[in-house]
C-alpha atoms as a PDB file:
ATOM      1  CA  UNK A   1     129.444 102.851  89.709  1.00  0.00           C
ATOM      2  CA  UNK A   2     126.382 105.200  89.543  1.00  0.00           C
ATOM      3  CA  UNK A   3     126.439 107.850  86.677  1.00  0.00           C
ATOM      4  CA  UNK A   4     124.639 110.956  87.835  1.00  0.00           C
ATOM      5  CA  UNK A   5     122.849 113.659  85.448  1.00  0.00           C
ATOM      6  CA  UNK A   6     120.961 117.140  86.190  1.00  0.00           C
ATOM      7  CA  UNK A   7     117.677 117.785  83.804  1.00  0.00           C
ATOM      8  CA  UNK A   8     117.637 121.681  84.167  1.00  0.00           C
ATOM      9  CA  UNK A   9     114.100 121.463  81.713  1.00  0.00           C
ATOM     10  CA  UNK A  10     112.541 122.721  84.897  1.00  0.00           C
ATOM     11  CA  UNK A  11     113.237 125.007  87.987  1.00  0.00           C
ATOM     12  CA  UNK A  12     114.670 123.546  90.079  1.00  0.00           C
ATOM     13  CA  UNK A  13     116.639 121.537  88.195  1.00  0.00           C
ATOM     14  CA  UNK A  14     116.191 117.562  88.915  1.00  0.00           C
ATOM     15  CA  UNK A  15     118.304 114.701  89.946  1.00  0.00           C
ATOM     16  CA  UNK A  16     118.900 111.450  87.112  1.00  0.00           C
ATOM     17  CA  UNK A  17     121.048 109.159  88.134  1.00  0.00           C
ATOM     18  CA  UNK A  18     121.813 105.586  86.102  1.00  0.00           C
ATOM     19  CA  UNK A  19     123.575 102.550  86.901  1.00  0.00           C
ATOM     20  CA  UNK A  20     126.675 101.775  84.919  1.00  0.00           C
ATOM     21  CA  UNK A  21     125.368  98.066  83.528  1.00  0.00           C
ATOM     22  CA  UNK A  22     122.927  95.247  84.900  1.00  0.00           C
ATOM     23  CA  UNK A  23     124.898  94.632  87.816  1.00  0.00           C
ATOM     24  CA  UNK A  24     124.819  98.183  88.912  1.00  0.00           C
ATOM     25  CA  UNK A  25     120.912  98.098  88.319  1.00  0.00           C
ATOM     26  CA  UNK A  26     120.562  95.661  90.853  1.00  0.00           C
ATOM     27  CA  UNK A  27     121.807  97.896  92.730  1.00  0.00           C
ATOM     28  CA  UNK A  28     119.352 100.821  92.165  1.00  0.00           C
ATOM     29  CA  UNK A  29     116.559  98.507  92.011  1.00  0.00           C
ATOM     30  CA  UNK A  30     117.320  97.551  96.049  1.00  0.00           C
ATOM     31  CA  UNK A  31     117.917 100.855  96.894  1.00  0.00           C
ATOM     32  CA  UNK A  32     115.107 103.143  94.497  1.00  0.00           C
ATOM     33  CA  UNK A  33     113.243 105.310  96.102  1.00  0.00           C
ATOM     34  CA  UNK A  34     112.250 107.239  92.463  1.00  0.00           C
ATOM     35  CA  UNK A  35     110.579 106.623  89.483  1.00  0.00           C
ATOM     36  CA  UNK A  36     112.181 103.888  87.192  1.00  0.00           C
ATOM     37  CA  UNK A  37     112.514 104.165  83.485  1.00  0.00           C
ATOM     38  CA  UNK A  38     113.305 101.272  81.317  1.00  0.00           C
ATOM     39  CA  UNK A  39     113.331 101.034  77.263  1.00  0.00           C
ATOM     40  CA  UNK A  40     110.342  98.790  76.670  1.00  0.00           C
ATOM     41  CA  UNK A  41     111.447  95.167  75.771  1.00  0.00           C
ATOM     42  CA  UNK A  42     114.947  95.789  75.413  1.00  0.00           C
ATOM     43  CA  UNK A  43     117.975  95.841  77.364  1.00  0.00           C
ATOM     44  CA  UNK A  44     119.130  99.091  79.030  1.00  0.00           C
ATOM     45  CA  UNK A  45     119.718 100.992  82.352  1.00  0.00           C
ATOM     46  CA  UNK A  46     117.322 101.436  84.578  1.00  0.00           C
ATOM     47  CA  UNK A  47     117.182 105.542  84.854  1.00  0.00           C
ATOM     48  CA  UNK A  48     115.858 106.537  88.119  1.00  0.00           C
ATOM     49  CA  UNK A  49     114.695 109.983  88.785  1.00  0.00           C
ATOM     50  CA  UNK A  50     114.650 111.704  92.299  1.00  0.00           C
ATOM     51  CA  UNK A  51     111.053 113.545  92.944  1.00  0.00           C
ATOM     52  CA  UNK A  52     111.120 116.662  94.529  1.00  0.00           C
ATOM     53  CA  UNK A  53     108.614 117.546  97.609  1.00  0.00           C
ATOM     54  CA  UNK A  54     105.137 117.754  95.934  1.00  0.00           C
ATOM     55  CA  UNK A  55     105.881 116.171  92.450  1.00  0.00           C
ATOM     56  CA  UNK A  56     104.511 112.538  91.941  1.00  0.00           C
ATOM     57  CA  UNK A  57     105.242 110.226  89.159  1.00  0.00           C
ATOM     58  CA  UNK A  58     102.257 110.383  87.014  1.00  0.00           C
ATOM     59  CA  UNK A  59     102.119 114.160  87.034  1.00  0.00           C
ATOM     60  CA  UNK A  60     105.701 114.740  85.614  1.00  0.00           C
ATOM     61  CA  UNK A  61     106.171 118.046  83.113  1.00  0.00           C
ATOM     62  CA  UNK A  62     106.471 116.319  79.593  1.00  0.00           C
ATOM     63  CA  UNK A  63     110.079 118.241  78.731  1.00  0.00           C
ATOM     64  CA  UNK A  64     111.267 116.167  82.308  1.00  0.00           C
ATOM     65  CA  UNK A  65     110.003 113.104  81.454  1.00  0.00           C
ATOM     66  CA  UNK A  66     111.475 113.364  77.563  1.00  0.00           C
ATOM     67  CA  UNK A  67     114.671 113.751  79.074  1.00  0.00           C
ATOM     68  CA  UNK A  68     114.520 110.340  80.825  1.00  0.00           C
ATOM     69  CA  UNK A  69     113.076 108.444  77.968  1.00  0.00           C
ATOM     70  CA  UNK A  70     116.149 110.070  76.135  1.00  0.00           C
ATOM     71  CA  UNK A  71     118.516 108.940  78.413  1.00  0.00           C
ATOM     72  CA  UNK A  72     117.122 105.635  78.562  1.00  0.00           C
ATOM     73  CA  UNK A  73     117.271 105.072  75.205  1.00  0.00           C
ATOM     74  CA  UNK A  74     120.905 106.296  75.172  1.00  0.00           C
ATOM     75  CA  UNK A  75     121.528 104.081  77.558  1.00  0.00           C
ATOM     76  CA  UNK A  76     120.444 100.638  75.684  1.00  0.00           C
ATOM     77  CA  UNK A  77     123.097  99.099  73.316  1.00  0.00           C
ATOM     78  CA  UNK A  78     120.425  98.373  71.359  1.00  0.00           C
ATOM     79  CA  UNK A  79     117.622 100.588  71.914  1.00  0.00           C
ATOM     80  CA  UNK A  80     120.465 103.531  71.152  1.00  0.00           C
ATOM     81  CA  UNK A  81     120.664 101.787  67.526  1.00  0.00           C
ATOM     82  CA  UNK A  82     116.902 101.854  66.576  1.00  0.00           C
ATOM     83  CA  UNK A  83     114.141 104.419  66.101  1.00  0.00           C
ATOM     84  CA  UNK A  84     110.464 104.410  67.375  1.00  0.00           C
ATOM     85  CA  UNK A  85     111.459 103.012  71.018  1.00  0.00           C
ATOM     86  CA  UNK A  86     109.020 102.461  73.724  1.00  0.00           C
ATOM     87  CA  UNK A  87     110.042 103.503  77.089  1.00  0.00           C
ATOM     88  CA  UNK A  88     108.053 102.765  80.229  1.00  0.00           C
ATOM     89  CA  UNK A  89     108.101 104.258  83.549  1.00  0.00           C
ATOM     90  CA  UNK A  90     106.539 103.325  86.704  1.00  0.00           C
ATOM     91  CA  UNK A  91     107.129 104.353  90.580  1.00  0.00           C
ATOM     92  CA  UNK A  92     109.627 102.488  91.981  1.00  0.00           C
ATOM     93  CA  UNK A  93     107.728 100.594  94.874  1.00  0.00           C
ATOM     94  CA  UNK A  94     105.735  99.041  91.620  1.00  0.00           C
ATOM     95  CA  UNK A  95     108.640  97.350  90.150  1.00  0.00           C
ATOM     96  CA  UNK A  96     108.980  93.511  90.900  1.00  0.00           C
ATOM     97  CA  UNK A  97     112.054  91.499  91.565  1.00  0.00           C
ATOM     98  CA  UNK A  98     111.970  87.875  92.286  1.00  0.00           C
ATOM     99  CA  UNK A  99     114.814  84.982  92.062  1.00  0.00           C
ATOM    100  CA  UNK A 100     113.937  83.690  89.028  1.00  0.00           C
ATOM    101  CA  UNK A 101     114.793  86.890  86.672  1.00  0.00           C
ATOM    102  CA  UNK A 102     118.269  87.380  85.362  1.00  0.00           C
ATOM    103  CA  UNK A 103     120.128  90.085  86.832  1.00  0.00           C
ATOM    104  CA  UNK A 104     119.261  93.516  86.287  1.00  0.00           C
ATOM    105  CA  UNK A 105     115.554  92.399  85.190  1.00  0.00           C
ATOM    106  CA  UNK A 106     112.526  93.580  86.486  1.00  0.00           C
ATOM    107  CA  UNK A 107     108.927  93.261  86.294  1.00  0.00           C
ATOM    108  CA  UNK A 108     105.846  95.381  87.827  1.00  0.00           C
ATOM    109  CA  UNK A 109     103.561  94.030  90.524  1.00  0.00           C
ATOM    110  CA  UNK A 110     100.758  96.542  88.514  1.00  0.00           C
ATOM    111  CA  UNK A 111     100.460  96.735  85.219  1.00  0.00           C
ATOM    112  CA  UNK A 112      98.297  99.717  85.248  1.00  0.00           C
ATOM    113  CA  UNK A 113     100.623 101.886  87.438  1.00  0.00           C
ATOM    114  CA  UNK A 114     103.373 101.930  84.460  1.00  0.00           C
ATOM    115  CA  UNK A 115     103.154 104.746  81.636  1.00  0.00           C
ATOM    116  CA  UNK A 116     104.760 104.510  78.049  1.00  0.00           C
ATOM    117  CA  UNK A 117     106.645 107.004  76.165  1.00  0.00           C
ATOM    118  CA  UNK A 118     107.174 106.852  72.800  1.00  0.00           C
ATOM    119  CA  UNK A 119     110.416 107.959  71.511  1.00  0.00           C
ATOM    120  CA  UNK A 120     111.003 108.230  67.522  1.00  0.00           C
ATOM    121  CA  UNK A 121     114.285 108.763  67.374  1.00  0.00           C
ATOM    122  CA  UNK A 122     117.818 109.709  69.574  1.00  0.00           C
ATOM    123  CA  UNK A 123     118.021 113.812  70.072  1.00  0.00           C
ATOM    124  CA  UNK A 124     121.600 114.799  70.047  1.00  0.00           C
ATOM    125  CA  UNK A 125     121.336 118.130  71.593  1.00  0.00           C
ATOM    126  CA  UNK A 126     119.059 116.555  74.590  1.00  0.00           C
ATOM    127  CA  UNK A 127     122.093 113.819  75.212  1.00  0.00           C
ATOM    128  CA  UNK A 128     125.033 116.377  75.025  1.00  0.00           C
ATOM    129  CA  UNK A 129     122.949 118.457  77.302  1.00  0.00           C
ATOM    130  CA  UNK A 130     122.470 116.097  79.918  1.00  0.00           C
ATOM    131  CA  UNK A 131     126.284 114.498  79.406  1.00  0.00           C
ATOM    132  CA  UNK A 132     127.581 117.784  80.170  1.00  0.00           C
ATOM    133  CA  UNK A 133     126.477 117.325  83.857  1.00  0.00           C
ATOM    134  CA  UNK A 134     127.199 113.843  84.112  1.00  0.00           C
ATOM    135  CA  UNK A 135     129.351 113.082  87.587  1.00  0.00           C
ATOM    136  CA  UNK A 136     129.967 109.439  88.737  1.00  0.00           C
ATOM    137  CA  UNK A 137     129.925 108.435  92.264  1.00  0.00           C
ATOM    138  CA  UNK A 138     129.879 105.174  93.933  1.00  0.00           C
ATOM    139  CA  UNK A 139     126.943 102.670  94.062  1.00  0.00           C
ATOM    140  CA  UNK A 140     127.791 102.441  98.239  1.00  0.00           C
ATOM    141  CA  UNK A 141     126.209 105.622  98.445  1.00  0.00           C
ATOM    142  CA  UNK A 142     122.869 104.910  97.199  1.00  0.00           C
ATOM    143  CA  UNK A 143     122.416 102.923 100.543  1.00  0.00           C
ATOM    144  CA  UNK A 144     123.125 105.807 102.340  1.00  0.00           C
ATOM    145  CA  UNK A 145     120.715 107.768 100.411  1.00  0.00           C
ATOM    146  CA  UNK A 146     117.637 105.419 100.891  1.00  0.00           C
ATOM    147  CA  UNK A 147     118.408 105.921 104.871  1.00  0.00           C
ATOM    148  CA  UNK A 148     118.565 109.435 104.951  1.00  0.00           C
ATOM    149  CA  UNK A 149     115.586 109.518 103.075  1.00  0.00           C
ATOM    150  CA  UNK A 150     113.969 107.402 104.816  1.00  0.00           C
ATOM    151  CA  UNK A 151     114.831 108.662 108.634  1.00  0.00           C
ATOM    152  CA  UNK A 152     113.419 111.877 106.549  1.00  0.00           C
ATOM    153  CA  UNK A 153     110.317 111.076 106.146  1.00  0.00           C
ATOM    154  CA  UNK A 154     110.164 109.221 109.603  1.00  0.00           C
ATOM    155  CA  UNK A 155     111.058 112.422 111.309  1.00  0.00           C
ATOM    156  CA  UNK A 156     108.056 114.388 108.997  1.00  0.00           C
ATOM    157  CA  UNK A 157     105.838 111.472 109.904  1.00  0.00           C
ATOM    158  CA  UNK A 158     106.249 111.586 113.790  1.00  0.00           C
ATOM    159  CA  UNK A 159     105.994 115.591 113.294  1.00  0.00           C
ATOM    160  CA  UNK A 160     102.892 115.243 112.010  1.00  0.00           C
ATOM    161  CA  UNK A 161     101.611 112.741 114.481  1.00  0.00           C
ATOM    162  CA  UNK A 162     102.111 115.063 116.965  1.00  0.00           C
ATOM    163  CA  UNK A 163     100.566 118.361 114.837  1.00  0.00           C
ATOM    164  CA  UNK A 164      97.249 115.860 114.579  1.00  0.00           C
ATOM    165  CA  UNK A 165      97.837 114.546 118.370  1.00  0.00           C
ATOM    166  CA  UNK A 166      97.593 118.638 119.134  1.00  0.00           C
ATOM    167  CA  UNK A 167      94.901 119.580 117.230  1.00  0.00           C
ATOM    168  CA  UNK A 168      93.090 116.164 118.298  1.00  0.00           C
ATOM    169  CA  UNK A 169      93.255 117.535 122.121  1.00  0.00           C
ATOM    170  CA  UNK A 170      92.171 121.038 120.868  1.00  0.00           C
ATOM    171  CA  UNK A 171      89.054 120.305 119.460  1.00  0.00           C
ATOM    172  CA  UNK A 172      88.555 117.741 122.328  1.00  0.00           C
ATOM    173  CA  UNK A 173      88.995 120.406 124.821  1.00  0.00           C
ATOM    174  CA  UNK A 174      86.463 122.780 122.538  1.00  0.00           C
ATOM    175  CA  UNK A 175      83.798 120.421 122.765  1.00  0.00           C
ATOM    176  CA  UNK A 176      84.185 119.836 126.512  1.00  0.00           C
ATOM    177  CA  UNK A 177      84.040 123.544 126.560  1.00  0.00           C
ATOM    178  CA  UNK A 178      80.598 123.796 124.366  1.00  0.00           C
ATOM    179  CA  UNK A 179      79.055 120.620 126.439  1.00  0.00           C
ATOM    180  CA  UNK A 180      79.733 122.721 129.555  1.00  0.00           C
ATOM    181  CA  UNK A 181      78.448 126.027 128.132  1.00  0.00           C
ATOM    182  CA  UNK A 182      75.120 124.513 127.607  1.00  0.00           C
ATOM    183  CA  UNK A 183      74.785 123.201 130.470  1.00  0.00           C
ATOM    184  CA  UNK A 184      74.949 125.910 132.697  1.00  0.00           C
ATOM    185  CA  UNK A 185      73.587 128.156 129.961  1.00  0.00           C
ATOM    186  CA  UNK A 186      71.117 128.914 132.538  1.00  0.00           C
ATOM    187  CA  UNK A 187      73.324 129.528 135.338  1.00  0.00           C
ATOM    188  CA  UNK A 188      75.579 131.640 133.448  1.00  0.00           C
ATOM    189  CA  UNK A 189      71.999 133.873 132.178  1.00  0.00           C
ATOM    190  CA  UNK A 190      71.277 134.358 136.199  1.00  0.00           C
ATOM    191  CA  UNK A 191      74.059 135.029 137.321  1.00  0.00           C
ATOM    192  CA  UNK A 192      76.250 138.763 137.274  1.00  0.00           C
ATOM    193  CA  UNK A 193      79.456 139.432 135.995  1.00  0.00           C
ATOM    194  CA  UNK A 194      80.236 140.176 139.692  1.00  0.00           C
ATOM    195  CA  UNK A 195      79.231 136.543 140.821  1.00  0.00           C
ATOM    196  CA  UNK A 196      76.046 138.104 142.476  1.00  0.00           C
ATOM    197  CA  UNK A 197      72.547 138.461 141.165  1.00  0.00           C
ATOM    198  CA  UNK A 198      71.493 139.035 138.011  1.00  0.00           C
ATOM    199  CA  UNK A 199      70.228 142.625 139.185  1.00  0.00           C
ATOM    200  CA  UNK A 200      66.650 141.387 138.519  1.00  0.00           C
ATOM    201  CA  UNK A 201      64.760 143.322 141.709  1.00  0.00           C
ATOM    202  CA  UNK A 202      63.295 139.884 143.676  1.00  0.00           C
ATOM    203  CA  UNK A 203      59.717 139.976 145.825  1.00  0.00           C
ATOM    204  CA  UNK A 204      62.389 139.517 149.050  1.00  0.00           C
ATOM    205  CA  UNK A 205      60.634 142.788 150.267  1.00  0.00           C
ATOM    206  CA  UNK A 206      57.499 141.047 151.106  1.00  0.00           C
ATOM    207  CA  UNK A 207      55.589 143.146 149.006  1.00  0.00           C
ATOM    208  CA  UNK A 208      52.409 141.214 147.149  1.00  0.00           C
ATOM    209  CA  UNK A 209      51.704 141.570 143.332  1.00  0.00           C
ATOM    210  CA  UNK A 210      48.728 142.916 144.604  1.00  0.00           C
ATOM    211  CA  UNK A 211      50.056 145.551 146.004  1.00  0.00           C
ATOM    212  CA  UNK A 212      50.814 147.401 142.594  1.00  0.00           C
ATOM    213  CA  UNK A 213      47.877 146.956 141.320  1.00  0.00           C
END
């Protein structure tokens, strides 16, 4: 069971979506294609948020990213409890999952592609907020998602393969172009528009220089 939540902080609004406990977060963690956010230390859900076109994780608006660490915090039986919780986010392709960790545990293949969040204590309003869009769908879909996505941005890749493949052959054919320009430069000076002479009067008349003199 996935529990999904719409931060309307910014315009558009954006996606949250959480795992229902540690067996759900396995879950998310095999199928992320988002940021991850995860109380620091503690035990909580793993709150994944969907980027938009053009946003990237480390340049998130503040109110957005307050929202998450809320959330996450909300989201820990114990982290709920206390104040002054660190919460850390990192990109999802960063986060690191091996046999040996209990379920639902990660760990980051970087340690300096993570952020921390400080959050003093639980806001109310922010929680209510955000419960108030709260649907819950099925953790079967999240596969689903990562392929759609991902045929997505294999279809944007391949179109722009071809865009640079175009504009490769353009500038190809420009030079070929130029290279033959200057090389008849010459040519092209002597001869008309007609395909005849140049109009320049010859000596074909037989006349000598001399006789002008």
């Amino acid at each position: 069971m996935v529990y999904y939540f719409v931060s309307n902080v910014i315009d558009p609004p954006t996606k949250l979506y959480v795992g229902k406990d540690k067996f759900e977060n396995e879950e998310l963690i095999k199928y992320g294609w988002e940021e991850d956010f995860h109380a620091d230390n503690l035990s909580s859900a793993h709150v994944y948020l969907r980027l938009r076109p053009g946003q990237t994780w480390d340049n998130l608006p503040a109110a957005l990213i307050e929202d998450c660490a809320q959330l996450t915090k909300a989201n820990s039986i114990e982290g709920n409890k206390k104040d002054n919780v660190n919460v850390i986010y990192t990109p999802w392709s960063n986060l690191q999952k091996n046999a040996s960790m209990a379920i639902g545990q990660v760990g980051f293949h970087n340690s300096k592609q993570t952020r921390i969040i400080h959050v003093p204590v639980r806001l109310n309003p922010t929680i209510n907020r955000l419960n108030k869009t709260r649907t819950i769908g099925s953790a079967d879909t999240l596969f689903a998602d990562k392929e759609e996505h991902l045929a997505e941005l294999r279809t944007k890749a391949r179109e722009k393969a071809k865009q640079a493949a175009k504009e490769s052959e353009k500038l190809r054919k420009d030079r070929r172009d130029e290279k033959w320009a200057r090389e008849h430069a010459y040519e092209t000076l002597m001869k008309g528009e007609d395909g005849e002479g140049s109009g320049l009067k010859s000596n074909e008349d037989g006349f000598d220089e001399d006789d002008f003199m």
